[in-house]
C-alpha atoms as a PDB file:
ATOM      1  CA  UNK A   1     -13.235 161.325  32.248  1.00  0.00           C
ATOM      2  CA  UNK A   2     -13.453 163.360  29.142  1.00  0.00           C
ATOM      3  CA  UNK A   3     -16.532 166.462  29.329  1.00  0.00           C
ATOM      4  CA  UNK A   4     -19.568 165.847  26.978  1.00  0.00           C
ATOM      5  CA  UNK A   5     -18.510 166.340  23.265  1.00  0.00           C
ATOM      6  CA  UNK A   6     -21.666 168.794  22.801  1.00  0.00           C
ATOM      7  CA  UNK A   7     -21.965 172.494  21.850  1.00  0.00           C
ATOM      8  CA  UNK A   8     -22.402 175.078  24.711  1.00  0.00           C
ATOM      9  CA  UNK A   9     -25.618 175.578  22.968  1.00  0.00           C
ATOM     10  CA  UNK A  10     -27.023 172.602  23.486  1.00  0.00           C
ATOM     11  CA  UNK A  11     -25.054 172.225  27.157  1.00  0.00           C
ATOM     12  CA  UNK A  12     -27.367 175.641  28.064  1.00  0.00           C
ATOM     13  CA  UNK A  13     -30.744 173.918  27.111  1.00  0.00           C
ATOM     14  CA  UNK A  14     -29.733 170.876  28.635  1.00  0.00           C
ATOM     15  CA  UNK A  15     -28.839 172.021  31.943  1.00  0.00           C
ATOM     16  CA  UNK A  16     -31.990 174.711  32.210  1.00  0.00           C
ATOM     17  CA  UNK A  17     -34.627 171.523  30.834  1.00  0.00           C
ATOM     18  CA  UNK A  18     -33.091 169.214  33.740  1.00  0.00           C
ATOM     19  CA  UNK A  19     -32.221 171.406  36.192  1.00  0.00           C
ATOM     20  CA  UNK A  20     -28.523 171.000  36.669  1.00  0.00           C
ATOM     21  CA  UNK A  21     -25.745 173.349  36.875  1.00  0.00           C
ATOM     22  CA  UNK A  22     -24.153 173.388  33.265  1.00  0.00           C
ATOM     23  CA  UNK A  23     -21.105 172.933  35.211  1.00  0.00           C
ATOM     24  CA  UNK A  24     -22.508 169.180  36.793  1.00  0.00           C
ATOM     25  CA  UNK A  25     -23.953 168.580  33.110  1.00  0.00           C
ATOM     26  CA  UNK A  26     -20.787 168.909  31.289  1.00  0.00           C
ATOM     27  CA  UNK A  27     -19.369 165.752  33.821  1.00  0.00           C
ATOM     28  CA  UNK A  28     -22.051 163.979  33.936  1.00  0.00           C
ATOM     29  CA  UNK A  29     -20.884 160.363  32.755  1.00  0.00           C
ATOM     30  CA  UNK A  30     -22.828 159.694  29.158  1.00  0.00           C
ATOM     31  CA  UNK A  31     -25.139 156.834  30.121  1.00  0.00           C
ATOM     32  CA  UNK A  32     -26.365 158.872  33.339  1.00  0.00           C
ATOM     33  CA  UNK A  33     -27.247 161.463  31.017  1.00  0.00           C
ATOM     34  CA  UNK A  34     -29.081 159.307  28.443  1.00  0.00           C
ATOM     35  CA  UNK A  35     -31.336 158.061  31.270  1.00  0.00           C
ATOM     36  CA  UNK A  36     -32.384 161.911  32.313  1.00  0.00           C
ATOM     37  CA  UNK A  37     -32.830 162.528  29.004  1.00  0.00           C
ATOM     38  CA  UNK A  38     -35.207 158.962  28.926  1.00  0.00           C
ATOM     39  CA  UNK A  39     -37.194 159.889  31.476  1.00  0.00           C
ATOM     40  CA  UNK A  40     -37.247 163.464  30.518  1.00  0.00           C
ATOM     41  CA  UNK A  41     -38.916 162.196  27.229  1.00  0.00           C
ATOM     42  CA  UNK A  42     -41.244 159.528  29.211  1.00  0.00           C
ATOM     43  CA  UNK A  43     -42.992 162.747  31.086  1.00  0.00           C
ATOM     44  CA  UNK A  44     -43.068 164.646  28.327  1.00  0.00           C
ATOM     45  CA  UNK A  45     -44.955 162.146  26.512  1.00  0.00           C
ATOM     46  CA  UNK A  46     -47.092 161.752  29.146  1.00  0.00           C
ATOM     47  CA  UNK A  47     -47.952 165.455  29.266  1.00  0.00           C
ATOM     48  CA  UNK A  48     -47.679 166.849  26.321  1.00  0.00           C
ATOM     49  CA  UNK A  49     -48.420 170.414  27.480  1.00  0.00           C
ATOM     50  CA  UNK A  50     -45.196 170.140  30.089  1.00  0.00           C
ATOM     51  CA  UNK A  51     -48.070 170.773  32.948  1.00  0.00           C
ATOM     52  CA  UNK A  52     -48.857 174.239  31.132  1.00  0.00           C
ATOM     53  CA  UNK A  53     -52.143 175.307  29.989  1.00  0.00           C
ATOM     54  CA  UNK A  54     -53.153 177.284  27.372  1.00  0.00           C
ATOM     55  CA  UNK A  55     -56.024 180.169  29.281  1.00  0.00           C
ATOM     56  CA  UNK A  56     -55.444 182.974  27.934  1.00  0.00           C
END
């Protein structure tokens, strides 16, 4: 199996937003990754504010 065609930039932001070694991202089969990424987006939508709040 061939790495993720992706830039290292994107690999970097990727990895730290799910929480995977870059190295475990980079071999992560395609359609496993889409469905992070899906429910990545499904939480996000749900909390807009990724559980922060804005106090100052």
């Amino acid at each position: 199996m061939r790495p993720l065609q992706i830039s290292p930039e994107t690999a970097v932001k990727l990895s730290e937003k799910l929480g995977i070694p870059l190295e475990h991202l980079m071999h992560t089969p395609q359609h496993i990754l889409m469905q992070k990424l899906a429910e990545l987006a499904k939480e996000e939508t749900a909390d807009p504010n990724g559980g922060e709040s804005d106090k100052s």
